[in-house]
Protein backbone atom coordinates (compact mmCIF):
# COMPACT_ATOMS: atom_id res chain seq x y z
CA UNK A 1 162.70 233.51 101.39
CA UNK A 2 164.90 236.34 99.98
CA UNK A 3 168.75 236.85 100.30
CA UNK A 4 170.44 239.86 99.48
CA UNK A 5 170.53 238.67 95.86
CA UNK A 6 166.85 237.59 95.50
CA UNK A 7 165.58 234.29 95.89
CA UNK A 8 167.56 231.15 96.11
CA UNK A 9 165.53 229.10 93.24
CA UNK A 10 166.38 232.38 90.84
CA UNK A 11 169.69 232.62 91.83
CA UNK A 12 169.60 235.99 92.56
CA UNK A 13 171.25 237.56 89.54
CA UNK A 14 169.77 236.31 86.71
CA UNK A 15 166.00 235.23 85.74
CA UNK A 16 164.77 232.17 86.13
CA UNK A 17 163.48 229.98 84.10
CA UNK A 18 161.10 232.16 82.19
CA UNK A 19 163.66 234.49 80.98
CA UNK A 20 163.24 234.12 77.45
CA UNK A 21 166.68 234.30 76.71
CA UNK A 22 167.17 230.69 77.00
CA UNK A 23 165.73 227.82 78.47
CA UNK A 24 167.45 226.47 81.75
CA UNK A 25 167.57 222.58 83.30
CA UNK A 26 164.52 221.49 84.83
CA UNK A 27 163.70 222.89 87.74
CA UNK A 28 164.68 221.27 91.01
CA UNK A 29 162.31 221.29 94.12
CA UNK A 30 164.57 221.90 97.02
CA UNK A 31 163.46 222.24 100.92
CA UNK A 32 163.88 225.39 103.29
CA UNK A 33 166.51 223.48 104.60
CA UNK A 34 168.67 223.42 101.13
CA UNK A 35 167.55 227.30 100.23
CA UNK A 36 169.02 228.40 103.86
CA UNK A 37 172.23 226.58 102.96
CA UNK A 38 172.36 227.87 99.64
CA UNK A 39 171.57 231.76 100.72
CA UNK A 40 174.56 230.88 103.37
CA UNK A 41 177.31 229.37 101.15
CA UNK A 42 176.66 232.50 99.27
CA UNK A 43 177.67 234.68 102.23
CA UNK A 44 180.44 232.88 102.09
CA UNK A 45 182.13 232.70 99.25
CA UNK A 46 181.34 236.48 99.46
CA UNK A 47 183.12 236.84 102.58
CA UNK A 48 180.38 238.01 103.62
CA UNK A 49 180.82 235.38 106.93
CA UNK A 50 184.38 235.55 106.92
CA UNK A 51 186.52 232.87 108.65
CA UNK A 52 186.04 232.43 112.60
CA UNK A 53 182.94 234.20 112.31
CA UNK A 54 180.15 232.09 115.05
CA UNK A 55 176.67 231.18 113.74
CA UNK A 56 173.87 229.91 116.34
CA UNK A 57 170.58 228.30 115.32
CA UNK A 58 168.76 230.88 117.32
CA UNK A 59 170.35 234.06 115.28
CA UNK A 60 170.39 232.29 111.86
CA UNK A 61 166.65 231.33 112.66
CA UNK A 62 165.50 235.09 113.60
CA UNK A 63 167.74 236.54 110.49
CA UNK A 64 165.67 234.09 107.89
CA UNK A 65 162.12 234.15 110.17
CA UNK A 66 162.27 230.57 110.01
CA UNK A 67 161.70 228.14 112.51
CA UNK A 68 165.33 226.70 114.46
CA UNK A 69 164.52 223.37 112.96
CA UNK A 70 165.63 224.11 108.78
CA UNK A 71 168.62 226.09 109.84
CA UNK A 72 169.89 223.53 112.36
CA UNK A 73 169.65 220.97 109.54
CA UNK A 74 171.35 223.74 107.14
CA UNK A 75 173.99 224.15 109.37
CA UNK A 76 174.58 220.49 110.20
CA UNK A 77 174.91 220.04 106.18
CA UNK A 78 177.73 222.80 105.63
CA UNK A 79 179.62 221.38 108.61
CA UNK A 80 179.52 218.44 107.07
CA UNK A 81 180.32 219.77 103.44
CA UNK A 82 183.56 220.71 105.74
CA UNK A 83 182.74 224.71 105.53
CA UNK A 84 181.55 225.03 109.36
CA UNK A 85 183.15 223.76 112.46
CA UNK A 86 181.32 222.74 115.68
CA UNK A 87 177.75 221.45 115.93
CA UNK A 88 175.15 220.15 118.42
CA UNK A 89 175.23 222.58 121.41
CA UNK A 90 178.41 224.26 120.98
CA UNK A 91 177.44 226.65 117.71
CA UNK A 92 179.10 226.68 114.40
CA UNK A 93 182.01 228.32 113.59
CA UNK A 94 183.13 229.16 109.69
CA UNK A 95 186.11 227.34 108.97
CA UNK A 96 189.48 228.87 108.05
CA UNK A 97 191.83 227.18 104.83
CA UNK A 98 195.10 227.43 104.91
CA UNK A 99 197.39 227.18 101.72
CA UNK A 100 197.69 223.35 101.44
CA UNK A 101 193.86 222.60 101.63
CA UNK A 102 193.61 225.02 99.12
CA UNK A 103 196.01 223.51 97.00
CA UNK A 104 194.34 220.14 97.92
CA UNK A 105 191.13 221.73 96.74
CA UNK A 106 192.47 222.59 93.77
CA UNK A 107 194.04 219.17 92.43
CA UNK A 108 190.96 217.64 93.82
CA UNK A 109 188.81 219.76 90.79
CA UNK A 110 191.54 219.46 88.65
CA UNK A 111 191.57 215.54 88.54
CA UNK A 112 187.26 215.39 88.99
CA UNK A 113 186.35 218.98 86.77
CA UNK A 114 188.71 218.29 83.41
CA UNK A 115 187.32 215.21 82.27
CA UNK A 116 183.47 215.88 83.63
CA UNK A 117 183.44 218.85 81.67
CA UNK A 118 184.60 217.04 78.87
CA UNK A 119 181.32 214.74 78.84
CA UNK A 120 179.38 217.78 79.74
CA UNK A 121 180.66 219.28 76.36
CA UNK A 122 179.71 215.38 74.52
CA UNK A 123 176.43 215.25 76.32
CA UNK A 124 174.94 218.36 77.24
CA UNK A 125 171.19 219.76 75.41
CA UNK A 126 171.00 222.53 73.75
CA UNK A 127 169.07 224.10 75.39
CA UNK A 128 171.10 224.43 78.02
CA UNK A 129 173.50 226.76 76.38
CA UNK A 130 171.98 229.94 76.08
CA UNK A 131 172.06 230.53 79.88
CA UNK A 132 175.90 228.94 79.99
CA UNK A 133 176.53 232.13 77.38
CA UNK A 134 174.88 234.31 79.08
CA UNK A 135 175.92 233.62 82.55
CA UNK A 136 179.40 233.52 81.01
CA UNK A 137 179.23 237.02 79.56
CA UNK A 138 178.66 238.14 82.73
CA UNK A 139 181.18 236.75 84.60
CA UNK A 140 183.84 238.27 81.98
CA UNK A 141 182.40 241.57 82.78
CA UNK A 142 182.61 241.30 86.23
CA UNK A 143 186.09 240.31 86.34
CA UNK A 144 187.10 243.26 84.45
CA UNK A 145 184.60 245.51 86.63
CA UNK A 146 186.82 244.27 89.62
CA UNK A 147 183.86 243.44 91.44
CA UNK A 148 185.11 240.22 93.78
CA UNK A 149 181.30 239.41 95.10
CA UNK A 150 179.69 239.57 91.54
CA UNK A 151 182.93 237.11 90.25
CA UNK A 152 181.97 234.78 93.14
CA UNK A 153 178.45 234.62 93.04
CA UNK A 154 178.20 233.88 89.34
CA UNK A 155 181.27 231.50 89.11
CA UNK A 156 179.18 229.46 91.38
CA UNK A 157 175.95 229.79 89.63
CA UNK A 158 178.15 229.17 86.10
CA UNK A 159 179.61 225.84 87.55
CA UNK A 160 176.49 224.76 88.80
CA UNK A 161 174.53 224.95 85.74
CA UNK A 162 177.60 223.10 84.19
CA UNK A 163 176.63 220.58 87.24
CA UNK A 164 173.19 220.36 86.31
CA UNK A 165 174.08 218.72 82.66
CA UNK A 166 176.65 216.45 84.46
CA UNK A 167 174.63 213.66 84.73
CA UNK A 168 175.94 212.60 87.87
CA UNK A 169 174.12 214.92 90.50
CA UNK A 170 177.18 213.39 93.19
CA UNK A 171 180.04 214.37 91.53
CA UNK A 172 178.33 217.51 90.67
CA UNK A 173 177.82 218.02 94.05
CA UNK A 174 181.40 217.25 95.26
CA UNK A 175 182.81 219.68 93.16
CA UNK A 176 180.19 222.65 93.87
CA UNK A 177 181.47 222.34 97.86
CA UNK A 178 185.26 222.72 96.69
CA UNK A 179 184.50 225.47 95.15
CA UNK A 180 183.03 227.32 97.91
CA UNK A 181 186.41 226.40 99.84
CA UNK A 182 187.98 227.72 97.05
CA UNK A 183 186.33 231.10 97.55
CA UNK A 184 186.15 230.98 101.48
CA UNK A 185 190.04 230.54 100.92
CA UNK A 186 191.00 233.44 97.99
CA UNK A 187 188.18 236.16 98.71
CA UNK A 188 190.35 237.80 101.43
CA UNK A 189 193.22 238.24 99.26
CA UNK A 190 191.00 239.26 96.56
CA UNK A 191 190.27 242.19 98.11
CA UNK A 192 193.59 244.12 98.67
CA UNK A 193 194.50 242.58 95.06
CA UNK A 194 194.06 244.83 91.50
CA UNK A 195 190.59 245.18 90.15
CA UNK A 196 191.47 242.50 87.18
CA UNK A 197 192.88 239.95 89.71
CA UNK A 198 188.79 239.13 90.60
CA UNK A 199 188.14 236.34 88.19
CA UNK A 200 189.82 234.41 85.10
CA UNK A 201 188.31 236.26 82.59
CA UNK A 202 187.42 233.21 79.63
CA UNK A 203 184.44 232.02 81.04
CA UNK A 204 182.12 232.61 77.81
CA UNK A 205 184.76 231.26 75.81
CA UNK A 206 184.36 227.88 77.95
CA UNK A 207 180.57 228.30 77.40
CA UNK A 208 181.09 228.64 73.86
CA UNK A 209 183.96 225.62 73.77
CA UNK A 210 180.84 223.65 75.65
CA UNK A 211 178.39 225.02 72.94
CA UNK A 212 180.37 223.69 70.16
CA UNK A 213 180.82 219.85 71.48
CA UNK A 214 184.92 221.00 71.51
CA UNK A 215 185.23 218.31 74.19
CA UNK A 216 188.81 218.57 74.40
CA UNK A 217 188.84 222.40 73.86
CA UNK A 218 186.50 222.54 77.59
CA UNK A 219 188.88 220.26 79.07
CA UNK A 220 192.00 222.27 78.15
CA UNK A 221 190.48 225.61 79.30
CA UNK A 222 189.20 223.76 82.59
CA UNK A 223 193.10 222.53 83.13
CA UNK A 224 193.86 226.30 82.64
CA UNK A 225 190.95 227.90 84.93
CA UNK A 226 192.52 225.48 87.87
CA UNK A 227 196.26 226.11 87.27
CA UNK A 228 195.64 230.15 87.35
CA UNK A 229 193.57 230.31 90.40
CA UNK A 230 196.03 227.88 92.05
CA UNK A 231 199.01 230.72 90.61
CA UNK A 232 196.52 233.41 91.31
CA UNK A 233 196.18 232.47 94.87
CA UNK A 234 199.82 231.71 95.58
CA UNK A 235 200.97 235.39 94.58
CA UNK A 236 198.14 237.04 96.25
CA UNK A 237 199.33 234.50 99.82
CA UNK A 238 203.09 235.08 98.86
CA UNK A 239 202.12 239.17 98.75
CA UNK A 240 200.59 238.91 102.30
């Protein structure tokens, strides 16, 4: 199945794992159910399915050319990940954040996303870090390109990579829902905002602090990647 960015096992914006750039974690097997959800948290951290909007199995089914059965089950999972409402008959609705689940959200991968990127820094392969670089590199760029979609798509892929070397797939997990609430929430702002307002700008310095075992350097920058989107997303609320 394809999404607007490609595939869900390639992630859409970079190669997969044959890009000879860099090897990447072993590959995961996931189920139609799992790639629908993934194709769909990306339409949302996009804004692409912007808050209130209604999603029935029927029309997710005949957008994918699936059967009702994987996208009921995808939809059941992101209403419970807490980023759909509703359920059973009544459809699914996408939910809407205000400014103190946000800032819940935020101390939530403040006090889980410091110190687990501090092992990830101890414990982490080597041959995990070419991607981290590159997929970093990119992210700079497309915070200074402005481009709010790019910044959210590969912030996501970029965490969950980090995820992937965790080794704890639960926590890893925990952490990749908040922070597609975190971009359900800011994406609106982000759109009336500047062009440089898109992203935080130092994520290939992070891969590089990872890189070098700089435990405590990753931790630091992590403590400073949650305290400016939490100041980020204040001024952009505060302007509105």
């Amino acid at each position: 199945m394809q999404s607007a960015q490609g595939s869900v096992l390639d992630g859409g914006l970079l190669p997969g794992p044959a890009d000879p750039g860099g090897a990447q974690a072993p590959l995961r097997r996931i189920s139609l159910r799992q790639e629908i959800a993934e194709v769909l948290s990306d339409d949302l951290v996009t804004g692409r399915l912007p808050a209130g909007t209604s999603l029935t199995v029927n029309e997710t089914a005949q957008r994918f050319g699936v059967s009702a059965t994987p996208v009921r089950e995808a939809l059941i999972q992101l209403a419970a990940q807490g980023l759909l409402l509703g359920g059973h008959h009544r459809g699914f609705q996408v939910c809407r954040f205000t400014w103190t689940d946000f800032a819940e959200i935020v101390e939530s991968r403040r006090l889980l996303g410091v110190p687990l990127i501090g092992r990830i820094a101890r414990t982490a392969p080597d041959e995990a870090m070419p991607v981290l670089r590159a997929l970093g590199a990119r992210l700079d760029g497309a915070h200074w390109n402005g481009d709010v979609s790019e910044v959210a798509l590969l912030d996501r892929r970029f965490f969950g990579e980090l995820g992937r070397w965790s080794g704890n797939r639960r926590l890893a997990d925990v952490l990749a829902v908040f922070r597609v609430q975190a971009w359900m929430y800011i994406v609106p702002y982000l759109r009336d905002a500047p062009p440089t307002a898109s992203g935080w700008g130092r994520y290939r310095e992070l891969a590089d602090r990872v890189a070098a075992r700089d435990a405590e350097g990753s931790m630091a920058l992590m403590r400073d990647y949650t305290s400016a989107g939490r100041r980020l997303a204040r001024e952009l609320a505060d302007a509105h």
